[in-house]
PDB file of N, CA and C in Angstrom:
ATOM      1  N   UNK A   1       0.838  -1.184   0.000  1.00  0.00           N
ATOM      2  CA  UNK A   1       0.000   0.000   0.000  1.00  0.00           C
ATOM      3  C   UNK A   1       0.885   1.250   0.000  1.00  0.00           C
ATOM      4  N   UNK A   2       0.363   2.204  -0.909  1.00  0.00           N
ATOM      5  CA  UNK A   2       1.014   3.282  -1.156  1.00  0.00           C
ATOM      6  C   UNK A   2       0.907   4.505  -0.135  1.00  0.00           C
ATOM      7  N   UNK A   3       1.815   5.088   0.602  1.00  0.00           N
ATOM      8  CA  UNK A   3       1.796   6.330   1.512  1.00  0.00           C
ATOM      9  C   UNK A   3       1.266   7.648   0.210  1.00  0.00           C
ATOM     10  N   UNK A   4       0.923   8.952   1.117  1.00  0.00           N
ATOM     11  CA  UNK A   4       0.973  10.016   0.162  1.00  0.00           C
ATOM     12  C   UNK A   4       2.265  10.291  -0.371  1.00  0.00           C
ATOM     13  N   UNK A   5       3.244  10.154   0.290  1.00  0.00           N
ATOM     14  CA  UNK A   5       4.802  10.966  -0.092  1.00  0.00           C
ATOM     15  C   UNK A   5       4.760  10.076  -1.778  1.00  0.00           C
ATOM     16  N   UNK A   6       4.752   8.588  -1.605  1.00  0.00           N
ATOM     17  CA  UNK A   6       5.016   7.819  -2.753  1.00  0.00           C
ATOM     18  C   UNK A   6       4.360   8.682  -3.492  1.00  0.00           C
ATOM     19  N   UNK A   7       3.070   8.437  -3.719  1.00  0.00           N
ATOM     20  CA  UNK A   7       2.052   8.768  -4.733  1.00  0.00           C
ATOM     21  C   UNK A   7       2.557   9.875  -5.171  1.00  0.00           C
ATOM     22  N   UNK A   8       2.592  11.148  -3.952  1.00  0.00           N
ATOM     23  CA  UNK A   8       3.313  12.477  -4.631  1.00  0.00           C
ATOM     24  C   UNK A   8       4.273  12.476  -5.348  1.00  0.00           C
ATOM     25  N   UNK A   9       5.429  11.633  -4.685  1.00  0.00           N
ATOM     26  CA  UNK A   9       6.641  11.621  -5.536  1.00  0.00           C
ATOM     27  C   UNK A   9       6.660  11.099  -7.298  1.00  0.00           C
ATOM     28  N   UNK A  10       6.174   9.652  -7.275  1.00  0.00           N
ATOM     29  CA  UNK A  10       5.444   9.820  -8.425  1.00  0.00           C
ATOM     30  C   UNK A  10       5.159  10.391  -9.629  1.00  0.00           C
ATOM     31  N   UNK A  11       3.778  10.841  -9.135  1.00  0.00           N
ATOM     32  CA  UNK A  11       3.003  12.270  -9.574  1.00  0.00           C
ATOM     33  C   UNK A  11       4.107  13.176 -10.158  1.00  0.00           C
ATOM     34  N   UNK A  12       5.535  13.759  -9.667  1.00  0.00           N
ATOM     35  CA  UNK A  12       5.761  14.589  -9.837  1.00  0.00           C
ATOM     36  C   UNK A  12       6.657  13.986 -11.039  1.00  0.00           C
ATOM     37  N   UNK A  13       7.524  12.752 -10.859  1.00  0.00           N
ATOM     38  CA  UNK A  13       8.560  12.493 -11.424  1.00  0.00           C
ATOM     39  C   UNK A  13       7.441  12.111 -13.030  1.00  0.00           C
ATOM     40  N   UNK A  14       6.546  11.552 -12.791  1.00  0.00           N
ATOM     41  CA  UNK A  14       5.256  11.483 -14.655  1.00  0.00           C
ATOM     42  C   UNK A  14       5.629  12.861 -15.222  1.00  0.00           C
ATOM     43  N   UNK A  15       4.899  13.815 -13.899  1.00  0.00           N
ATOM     44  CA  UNK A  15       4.625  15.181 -14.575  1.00  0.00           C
ATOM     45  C   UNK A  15       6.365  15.943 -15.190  1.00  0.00           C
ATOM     46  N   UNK A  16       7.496  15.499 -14.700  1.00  0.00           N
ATOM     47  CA  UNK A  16       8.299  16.169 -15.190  1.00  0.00           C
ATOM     48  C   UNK A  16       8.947  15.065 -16.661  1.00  0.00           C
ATOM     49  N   UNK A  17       8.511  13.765 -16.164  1.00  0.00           N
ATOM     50  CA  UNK A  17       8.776  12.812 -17.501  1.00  0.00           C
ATOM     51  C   UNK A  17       8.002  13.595 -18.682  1.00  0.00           C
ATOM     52  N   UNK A  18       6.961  13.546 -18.722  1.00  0.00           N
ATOM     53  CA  UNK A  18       5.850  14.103 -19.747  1.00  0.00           C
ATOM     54  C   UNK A  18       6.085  15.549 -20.086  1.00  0.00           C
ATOM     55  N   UNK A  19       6.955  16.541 -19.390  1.00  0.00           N
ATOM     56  CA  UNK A  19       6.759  17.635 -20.195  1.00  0.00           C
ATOM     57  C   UNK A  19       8.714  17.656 -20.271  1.00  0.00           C
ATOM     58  N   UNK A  20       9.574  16.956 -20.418  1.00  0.00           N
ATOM     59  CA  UNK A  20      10.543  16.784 -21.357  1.00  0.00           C
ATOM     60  C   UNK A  20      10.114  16.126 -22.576  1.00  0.00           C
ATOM     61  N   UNK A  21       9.020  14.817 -22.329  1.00  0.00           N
ATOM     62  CA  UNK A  21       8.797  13.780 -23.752  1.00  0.00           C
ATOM     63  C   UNK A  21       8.557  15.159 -24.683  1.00  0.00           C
ATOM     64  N   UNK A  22       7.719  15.896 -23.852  1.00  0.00           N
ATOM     65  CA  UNK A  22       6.817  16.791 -24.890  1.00  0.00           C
ATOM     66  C   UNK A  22       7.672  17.636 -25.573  1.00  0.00           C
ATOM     67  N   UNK A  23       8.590  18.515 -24.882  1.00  0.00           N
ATOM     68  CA  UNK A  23       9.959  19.097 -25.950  1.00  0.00           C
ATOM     69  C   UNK A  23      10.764  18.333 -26.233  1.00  0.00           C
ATOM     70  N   UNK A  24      10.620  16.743 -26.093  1.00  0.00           N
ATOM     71  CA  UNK A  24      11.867  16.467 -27.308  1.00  0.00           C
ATOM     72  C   UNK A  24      11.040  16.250 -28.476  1.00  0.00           C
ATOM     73  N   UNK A  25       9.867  15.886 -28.126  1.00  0.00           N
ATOM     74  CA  UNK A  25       9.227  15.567 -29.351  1.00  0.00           C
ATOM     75  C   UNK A  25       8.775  16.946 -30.656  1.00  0.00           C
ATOM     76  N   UNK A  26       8.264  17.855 -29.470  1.00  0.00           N
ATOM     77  CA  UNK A  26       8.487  19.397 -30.144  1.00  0.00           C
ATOM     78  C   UNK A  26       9.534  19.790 -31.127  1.00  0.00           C
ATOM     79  N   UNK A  27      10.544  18.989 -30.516  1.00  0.00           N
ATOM     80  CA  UNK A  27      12.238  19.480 -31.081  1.00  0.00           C
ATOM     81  C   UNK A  27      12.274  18.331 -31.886  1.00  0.00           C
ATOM     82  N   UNK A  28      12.240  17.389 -31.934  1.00  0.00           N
ATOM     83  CA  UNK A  28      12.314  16.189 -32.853  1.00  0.00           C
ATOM     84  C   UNK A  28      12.021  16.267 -34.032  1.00  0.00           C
ATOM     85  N   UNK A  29       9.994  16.416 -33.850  1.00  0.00           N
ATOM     86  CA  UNK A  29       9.640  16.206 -34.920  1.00  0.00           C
ATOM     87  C   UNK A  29       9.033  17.264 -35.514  1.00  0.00           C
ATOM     88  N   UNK A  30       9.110  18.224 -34.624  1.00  0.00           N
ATOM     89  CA  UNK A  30       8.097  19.408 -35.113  1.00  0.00           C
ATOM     90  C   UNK A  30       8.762  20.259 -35.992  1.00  0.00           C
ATOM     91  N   UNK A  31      10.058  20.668 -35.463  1.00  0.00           N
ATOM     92  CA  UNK A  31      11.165  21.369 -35.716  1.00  0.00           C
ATOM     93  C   UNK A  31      11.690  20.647 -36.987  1.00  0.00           C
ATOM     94  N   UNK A  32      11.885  19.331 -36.602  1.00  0.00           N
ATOM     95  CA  UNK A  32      12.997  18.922 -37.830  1.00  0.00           C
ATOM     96  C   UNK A  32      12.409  18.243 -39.471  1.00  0.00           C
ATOM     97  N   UNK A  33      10.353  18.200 -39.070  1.00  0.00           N
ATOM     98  CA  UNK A  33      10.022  17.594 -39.878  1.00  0.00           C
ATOM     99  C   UNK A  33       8.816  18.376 -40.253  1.00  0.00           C
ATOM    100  N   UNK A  34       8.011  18.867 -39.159  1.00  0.00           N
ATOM    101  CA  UNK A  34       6.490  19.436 -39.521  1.00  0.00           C
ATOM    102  C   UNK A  34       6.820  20.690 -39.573  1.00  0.00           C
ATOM    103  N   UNK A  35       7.993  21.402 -39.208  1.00  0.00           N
ATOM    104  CA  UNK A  35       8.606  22.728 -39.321  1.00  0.00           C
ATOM    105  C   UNK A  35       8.932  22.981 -40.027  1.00  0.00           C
ATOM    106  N   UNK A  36       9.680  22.471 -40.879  1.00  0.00           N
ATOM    107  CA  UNK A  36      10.897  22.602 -41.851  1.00  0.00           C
ATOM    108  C   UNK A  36      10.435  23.099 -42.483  1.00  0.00           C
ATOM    109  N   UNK A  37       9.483  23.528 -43.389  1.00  0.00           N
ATOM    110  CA  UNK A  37       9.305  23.888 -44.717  1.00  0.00           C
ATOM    111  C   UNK A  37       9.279  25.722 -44.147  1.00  0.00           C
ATOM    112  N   UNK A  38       8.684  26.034 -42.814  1.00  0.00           N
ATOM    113  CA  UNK A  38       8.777  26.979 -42.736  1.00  0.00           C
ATOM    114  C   UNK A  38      10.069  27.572 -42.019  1.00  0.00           C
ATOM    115  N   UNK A  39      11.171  26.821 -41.753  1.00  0.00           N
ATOM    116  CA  UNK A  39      11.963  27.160 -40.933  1.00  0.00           C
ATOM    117  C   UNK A  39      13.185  27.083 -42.265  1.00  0.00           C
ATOM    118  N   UNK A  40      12.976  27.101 -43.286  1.00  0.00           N
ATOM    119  CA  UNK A  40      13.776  26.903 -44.669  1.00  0.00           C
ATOM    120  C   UNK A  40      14.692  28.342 -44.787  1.00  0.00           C
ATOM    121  N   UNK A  41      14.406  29.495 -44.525  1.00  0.00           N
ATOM    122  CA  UNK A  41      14.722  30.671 -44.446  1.00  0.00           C
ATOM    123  C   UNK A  41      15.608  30.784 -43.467  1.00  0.00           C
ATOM    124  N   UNK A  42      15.452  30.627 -42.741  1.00  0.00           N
ATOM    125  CA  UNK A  42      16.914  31.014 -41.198  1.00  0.00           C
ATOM    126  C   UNK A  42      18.263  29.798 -41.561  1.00  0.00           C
ATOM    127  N   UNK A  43      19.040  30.177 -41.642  1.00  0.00           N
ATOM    128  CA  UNK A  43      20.361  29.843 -42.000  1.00  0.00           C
ATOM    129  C   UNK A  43      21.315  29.553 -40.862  1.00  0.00           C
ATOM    130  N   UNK A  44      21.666  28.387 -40.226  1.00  0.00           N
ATOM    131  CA  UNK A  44      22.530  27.612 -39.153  1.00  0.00           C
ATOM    132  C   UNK A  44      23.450  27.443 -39.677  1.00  0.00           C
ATOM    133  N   UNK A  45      25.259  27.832 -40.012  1.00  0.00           N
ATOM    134  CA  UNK A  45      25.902  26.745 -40.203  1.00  0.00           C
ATOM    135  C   UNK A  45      25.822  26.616 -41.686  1.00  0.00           C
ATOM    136  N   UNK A  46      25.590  27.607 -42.299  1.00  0.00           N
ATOM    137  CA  UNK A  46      25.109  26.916 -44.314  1.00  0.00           C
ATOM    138  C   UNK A  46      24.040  26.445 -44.421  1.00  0.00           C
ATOM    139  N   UNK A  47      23.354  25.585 -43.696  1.00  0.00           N
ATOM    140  CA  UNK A  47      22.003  25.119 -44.165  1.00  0.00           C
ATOM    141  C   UNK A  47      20.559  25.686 -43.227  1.00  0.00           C
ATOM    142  N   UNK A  48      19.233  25.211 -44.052  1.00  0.00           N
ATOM    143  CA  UNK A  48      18.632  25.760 -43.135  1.00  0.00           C
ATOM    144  C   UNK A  48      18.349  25.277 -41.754  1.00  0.00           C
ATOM    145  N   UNK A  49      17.555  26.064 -41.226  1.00  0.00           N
ATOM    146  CA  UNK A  49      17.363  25.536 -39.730  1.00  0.00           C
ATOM    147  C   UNK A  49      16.307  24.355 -39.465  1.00  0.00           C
ATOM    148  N   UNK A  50      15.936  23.582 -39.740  1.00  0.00           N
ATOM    149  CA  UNK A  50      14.983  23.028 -39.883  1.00  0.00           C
ATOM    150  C   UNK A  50      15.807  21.483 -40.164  1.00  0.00           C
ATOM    151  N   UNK A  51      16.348  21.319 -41.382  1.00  0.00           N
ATOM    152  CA  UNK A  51      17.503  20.453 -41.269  1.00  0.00           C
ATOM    153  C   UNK A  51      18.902  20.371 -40.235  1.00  0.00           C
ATOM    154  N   UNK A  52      19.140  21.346 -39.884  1.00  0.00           N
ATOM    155  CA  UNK A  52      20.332  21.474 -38.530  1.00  0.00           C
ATOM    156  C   UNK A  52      19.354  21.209 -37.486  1.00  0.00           C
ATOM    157  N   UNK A  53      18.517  21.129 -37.180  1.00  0.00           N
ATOM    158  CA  UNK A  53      17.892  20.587 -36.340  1.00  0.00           C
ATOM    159  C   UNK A  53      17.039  19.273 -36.273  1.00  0.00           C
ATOM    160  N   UNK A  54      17.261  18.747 -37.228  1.00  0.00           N
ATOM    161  CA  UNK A  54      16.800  17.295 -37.473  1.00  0.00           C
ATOM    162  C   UNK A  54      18.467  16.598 -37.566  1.00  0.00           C
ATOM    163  N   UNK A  55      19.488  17.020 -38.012  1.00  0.00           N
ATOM    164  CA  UNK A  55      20.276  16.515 -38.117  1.00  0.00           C
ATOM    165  C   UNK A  55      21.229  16.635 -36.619  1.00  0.00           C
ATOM    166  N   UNK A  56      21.128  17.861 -35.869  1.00  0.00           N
ATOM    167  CA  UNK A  56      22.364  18.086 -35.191  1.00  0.00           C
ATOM    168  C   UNK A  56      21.560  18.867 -33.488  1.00  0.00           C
ATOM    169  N   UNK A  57      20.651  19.525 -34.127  1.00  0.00           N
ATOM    170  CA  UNK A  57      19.856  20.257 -32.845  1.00  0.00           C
ATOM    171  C   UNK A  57      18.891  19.327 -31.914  1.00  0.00           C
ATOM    172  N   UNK A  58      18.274  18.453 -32.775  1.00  0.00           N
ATOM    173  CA  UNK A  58      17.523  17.347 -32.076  1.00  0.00           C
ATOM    174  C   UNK A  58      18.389  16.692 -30.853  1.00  0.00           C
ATOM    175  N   UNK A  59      19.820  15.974 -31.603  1.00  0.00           N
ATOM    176  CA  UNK A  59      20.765  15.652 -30.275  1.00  0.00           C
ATOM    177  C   UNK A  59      21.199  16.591 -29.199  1.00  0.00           C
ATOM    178  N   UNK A  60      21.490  17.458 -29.515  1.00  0.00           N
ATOM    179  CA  UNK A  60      22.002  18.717 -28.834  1.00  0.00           C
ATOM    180  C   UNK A  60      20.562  18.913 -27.653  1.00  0.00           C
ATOM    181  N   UNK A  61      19.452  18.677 -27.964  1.00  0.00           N
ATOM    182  CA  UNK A  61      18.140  19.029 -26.975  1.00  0.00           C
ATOM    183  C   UNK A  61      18.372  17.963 -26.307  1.00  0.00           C
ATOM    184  N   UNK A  62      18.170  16.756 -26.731  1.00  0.00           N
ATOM    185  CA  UNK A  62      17.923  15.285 -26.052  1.00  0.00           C
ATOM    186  C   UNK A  62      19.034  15.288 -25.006  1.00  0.00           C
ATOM    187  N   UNK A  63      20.355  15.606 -25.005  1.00  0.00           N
ATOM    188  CA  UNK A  63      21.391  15.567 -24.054  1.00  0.00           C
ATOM    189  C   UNK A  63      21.363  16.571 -23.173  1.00  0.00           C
ATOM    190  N   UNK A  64      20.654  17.863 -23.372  1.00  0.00           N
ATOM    191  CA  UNK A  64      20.314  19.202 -22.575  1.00  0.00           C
ATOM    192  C   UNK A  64      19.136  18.240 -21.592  1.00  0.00           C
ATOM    193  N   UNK A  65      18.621  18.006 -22.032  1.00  0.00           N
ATOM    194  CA  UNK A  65      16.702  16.991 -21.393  1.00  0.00           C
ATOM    195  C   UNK A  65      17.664  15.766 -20.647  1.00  0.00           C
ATOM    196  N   UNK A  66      18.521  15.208 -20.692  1.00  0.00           N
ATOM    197  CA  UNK A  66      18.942  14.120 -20.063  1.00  0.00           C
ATOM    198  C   UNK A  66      19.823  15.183 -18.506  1.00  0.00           C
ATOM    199  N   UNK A  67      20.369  16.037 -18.692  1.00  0.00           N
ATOM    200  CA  UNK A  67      21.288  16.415 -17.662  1.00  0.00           C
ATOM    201  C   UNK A  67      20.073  17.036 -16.968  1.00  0.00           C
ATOM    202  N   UNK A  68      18.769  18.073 -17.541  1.00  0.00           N
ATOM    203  CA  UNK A  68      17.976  18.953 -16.568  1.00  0.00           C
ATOM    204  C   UNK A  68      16.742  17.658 -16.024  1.00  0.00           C
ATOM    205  N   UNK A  69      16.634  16.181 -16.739  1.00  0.00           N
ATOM    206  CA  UNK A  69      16.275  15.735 -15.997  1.00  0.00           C
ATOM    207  C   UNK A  69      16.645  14.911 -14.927  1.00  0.00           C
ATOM    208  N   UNK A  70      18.479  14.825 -14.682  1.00  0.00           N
ATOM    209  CA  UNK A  70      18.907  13.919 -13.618  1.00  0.00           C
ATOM    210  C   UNK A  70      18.929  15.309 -12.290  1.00  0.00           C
ATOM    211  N   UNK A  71      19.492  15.939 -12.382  1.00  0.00           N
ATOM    212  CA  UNK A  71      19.061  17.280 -11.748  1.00  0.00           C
ATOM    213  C   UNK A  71      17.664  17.404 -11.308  1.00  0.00           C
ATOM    214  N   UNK A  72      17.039  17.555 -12.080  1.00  0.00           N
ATOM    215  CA  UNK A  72      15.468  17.635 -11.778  1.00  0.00           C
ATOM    216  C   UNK A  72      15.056  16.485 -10.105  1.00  0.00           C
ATOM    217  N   UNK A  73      15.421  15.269 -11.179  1.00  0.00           N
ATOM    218  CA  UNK A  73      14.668  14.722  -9.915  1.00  0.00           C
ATOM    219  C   UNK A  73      16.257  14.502  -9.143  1.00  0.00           C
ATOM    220  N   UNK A  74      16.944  14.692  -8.864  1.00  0.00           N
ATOM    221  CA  UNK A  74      17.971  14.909  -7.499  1.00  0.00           C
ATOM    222  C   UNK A  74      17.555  15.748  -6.723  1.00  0.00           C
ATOM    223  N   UNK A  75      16.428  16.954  -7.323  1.00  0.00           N
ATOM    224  CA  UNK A  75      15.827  17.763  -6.253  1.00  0.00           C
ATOM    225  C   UNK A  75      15.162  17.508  -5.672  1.00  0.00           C
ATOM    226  N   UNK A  76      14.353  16.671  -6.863  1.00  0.00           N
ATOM    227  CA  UNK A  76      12.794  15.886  -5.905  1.00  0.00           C
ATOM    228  C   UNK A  76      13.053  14.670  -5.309  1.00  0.00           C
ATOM    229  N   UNK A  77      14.090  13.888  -5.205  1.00  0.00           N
ATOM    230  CA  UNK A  77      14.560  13.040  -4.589  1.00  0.00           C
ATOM    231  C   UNK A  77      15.097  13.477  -3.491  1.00  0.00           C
ATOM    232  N   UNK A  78      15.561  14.715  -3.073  1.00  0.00           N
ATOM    233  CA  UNK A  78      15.879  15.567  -1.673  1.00  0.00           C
ATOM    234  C   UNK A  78      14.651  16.269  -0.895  1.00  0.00           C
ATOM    235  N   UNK A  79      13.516  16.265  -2.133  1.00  0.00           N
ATOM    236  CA  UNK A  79      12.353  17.033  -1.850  1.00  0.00           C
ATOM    237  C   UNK A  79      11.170  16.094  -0.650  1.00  0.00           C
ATOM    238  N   UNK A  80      11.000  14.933  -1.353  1.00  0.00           N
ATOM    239  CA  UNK A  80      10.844  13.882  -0.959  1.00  0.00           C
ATOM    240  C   UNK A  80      11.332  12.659   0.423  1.00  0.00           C
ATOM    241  N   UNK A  81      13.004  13.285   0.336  1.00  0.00           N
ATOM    242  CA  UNK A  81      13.850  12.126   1.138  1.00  0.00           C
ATOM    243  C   UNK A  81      13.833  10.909   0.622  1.00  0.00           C
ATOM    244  N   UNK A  82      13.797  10.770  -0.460  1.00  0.00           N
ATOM    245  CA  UNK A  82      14.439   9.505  -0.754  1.00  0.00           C
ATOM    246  C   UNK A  82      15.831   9.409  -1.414  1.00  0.00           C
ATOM    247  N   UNK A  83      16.430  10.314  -1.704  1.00  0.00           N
ATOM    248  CA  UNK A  83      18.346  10.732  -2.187  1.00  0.00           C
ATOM    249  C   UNK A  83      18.764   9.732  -1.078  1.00  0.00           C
ATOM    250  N   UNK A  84      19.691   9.321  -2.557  1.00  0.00           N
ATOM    251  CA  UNK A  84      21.345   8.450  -1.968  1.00  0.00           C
ATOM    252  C   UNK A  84      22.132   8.612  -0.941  1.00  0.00           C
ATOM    253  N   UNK A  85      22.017  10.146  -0.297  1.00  0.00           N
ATOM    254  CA  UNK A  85      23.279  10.797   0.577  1.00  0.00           C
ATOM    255  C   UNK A  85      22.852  10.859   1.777  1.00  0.00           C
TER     256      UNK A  85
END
């Protein structure tokens, strides 16, 4: 049986899972595929932005989203009391 702290903790770690899924996917596919045609004009690097970001910006987000989410929950894992230390 689940305490409130669990449930909260939880709760929070979905709610911060679900709104990284949501900007990588923003950045993924929106940017690098449902964007592109309008993002053809801005110039990254020689090409447009729309392709530098399907090719090179997509990774560049996904590894930004991996460090603000181990951080993230190291807070809420202190927030909580359940941290390693």
């Amino acid at each position: 049986m689940e305490n409130d702290s669990d449930s909260g903790y939880w709760a929070a770690n979905v709610r911060l899972l679900s709104i990284l899924l949501v900007i990588w996917a923003v950045v993924s596919f929106g940017m690098g595929i449902i964007l592109r045609p309008m993002l053809m004009d801005i110039k990254v690097g020689g090409v447009d932005l729309g392709f530098w970001m399907a090719q090179n910006g997509s990774i560049y987000v996904f590894l930004i989203l991996i460090f603000v989410y181990a951080v993230m929950m190291n807070g809420l894992d202190r927030q909580y009391n359940v941290d390693e230390e």
